[in-house]
N, C-alpha and C. Protein backbone atom coordinates (compact mmCIF):
# COMPACT_ATOMS: atom_id res chain seq x y z
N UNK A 1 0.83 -1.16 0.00
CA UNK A 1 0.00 0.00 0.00
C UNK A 1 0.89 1.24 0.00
N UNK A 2 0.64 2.22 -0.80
CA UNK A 2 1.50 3.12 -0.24
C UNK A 2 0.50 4.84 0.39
N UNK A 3 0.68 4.82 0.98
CA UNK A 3 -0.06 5.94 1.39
C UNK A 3 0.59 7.43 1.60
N UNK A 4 -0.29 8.45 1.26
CA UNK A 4 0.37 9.84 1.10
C UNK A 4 -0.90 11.09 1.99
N UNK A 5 -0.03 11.77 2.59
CA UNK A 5 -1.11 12.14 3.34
C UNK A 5 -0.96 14.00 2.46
N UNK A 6 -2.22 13.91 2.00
CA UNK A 6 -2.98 14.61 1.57
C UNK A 6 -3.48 16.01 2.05
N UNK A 7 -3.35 16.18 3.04
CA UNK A 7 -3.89 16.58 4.17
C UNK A 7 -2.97 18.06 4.49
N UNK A 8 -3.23 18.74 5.63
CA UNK A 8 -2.58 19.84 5.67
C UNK A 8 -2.01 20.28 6.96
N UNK A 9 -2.07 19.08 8.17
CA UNK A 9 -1.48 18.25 8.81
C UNK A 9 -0.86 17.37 9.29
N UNK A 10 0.45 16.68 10.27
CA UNK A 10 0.84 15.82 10.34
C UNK A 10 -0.49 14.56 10.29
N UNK A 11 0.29 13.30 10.36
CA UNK A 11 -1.25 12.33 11.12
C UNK A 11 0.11 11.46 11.67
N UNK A 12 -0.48 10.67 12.82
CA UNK A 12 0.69 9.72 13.46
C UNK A 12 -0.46 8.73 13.74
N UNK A 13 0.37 7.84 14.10
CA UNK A 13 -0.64 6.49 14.45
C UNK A 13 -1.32 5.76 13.25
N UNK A 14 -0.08 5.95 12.20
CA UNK A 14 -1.05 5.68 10.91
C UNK A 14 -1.04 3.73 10.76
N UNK A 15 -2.23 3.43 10.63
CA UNK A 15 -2.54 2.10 10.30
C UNK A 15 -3.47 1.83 8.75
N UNK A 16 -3.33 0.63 8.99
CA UNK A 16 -4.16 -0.08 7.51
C UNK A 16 -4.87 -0.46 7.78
N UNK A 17 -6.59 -0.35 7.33
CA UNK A 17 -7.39 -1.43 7.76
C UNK A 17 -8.03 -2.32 6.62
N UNK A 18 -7.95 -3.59 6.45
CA UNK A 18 -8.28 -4.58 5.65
C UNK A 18 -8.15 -5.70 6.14
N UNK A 19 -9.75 -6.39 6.03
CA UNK A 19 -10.24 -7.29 6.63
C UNK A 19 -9.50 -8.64 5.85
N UNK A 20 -8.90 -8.22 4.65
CA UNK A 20 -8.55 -9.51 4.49
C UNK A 20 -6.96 -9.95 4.67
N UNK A 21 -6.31 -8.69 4.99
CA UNK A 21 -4.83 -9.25 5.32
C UNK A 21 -5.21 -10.45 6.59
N UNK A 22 -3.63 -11.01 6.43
CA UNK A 22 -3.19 -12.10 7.46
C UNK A 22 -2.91 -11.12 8.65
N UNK A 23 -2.96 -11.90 9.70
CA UNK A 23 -2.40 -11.62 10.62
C UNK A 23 -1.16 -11.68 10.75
N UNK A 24 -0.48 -10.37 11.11
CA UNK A 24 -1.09 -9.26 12.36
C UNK A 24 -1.40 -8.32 11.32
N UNK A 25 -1.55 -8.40 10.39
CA UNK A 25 -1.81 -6.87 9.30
C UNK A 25 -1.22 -6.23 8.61
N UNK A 26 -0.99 -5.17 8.29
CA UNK A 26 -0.45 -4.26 7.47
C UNK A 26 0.97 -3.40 8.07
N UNK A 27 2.35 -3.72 7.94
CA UNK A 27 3.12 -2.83 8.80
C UNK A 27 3.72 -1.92 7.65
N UNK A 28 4.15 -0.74 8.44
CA UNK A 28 4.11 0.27 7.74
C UNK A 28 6.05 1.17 7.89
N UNK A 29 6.21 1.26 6.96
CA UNK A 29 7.87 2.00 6.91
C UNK A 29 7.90 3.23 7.87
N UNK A 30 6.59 3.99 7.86
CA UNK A 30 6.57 4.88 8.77
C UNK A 30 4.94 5.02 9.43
N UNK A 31 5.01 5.61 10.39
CA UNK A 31 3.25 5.79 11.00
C UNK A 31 3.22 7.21 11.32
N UNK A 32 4.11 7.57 11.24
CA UNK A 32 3.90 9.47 11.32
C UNK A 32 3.78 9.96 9.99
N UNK A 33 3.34 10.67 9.39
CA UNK A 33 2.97 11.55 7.68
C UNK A 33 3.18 12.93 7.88
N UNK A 34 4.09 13.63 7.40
CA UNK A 34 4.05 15.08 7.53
C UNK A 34 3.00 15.41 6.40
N UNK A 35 3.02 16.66 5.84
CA UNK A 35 1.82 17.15 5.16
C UNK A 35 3.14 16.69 3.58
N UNK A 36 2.14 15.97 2.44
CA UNK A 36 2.17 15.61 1.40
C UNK A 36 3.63 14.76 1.60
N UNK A 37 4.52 13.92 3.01
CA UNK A 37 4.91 12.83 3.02
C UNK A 37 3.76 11.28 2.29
N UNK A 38 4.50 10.61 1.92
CA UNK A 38 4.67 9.28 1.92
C UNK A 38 4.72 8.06 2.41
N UNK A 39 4.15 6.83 2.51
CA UNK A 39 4.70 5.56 3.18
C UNK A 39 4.50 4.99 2.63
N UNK A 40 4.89 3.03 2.81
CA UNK A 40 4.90 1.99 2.23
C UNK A 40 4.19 1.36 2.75
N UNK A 41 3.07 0.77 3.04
CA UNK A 41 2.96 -0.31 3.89
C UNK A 41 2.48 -1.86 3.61
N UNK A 42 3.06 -2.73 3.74
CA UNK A 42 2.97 -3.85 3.52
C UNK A 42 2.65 -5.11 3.97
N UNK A 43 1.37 -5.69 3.90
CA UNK A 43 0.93 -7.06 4.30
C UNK A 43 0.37 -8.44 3.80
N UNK A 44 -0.26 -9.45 4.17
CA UNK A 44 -0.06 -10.57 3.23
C UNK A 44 -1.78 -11.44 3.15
N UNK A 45 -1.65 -11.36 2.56
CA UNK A 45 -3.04 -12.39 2.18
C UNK A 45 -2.98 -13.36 1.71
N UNK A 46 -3.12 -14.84 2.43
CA UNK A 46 -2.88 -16.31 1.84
C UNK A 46 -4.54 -16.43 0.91
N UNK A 47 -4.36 -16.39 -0.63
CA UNK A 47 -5.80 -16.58 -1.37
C UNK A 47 -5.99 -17.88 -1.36
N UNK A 48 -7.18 -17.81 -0.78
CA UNK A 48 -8.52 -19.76 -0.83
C UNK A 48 -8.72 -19.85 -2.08
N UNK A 49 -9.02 -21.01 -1.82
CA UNK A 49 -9.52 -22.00 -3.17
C UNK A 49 -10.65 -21.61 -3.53
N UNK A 50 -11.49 -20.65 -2.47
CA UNK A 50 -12.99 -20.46 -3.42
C UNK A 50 -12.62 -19.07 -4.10
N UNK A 51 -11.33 -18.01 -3.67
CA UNK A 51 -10.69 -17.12 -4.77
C UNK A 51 -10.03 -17.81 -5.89
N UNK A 52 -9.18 -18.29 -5.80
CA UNK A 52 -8.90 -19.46 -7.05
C UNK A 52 -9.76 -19.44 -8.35
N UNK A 53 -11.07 -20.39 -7.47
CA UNK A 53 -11.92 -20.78 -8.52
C UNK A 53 -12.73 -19.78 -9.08
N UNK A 54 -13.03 -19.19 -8.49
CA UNK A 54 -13.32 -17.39 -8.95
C UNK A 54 -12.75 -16.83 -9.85
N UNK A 55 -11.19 -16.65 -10.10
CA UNK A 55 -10.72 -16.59 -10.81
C UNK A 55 -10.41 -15.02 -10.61
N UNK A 56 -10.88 -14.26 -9.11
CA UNK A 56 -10.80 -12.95 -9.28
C UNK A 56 -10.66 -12.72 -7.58
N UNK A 57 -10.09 -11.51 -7.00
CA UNK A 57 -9.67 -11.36 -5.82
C UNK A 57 -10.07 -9.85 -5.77
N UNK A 58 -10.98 -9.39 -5.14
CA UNK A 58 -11.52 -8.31 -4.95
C UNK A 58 -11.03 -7.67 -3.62
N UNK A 59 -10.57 -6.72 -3.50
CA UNK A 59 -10.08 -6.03 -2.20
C UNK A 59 -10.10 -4.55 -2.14
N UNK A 60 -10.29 -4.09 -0.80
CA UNK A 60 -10.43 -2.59 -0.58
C UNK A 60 -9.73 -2.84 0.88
N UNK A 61 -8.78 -1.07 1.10
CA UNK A 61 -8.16 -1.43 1.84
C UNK A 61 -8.64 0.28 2.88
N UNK A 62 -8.64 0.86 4.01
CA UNK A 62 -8.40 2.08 4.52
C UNK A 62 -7.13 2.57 4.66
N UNK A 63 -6.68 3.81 5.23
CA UNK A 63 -5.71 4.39 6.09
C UNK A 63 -6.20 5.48 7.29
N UNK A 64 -5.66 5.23 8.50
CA UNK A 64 -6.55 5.89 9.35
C UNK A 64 -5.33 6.05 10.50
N UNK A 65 -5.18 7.33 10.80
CA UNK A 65 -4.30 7.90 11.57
C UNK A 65 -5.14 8.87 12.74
N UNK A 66 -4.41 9.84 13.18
CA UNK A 66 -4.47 10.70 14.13
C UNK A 66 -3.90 12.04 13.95
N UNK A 67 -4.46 13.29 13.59
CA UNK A 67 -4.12 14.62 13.61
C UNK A 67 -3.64 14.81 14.89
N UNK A 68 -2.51 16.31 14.84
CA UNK A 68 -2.17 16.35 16.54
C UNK A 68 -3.45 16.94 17.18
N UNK A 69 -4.40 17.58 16.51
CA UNK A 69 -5.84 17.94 16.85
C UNK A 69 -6.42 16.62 17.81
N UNK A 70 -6.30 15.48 17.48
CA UNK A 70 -7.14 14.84 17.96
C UNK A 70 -8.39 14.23 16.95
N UNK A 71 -8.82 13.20 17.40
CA UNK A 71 -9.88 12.15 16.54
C UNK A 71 -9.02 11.78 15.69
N UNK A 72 -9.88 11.00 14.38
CA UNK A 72 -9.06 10.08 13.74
C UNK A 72 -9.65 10.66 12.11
N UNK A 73 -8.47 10.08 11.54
CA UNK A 73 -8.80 10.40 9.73
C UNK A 73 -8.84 9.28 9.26
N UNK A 74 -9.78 9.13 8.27
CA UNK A 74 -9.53 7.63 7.31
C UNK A 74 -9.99 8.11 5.98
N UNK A 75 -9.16 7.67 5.01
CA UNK A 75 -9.33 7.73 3.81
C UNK A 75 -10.44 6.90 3.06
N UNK A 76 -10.92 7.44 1.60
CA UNK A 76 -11.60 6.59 1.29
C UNK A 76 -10.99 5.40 1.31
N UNK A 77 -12.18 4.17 1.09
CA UNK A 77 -11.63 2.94 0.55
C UNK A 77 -10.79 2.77 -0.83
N UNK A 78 -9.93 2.38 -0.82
CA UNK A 78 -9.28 2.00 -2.37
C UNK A 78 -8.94 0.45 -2.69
């Protein structure tokens, strides 16, 4: 995944959310984003046999951090 924060604020605490990575999830090169920084983040999905036979693997993933404001940001799904 690579994620870019958009935004016009730091965000820290940045995570991935997708229900279909493996456990433990998505880890990330960095979890702090300055304003129009960058990251990598990378995790693994073992595909089943009923994706297989499908022949197709459909996925959407979030990003959802923390302004120094407080509450949380999440991006659309992609």
């Amino acid at each position: 995944f690579l994620v870019t924060n958009t935004g016009n604020v730091t965000i820290n605490g940045l995570t991935i959310v997708d229900a279909q990575l493996d456990l433990p999830g998505a880890t990330c090169a960095s979890t702090t984003l300055a304003m129009g920084a960058s990251t990598t983040c990378t995790g693994v999905h073992t595909i089943t046999q009923a994706e297989v036979d499908a022949g197709v693997v459909n996925n959407t993933a979030t990003a959802t951090g923390t302004p120094a404001s407080g509450g949380t940001v999440t991006s659309a799904p992609d």
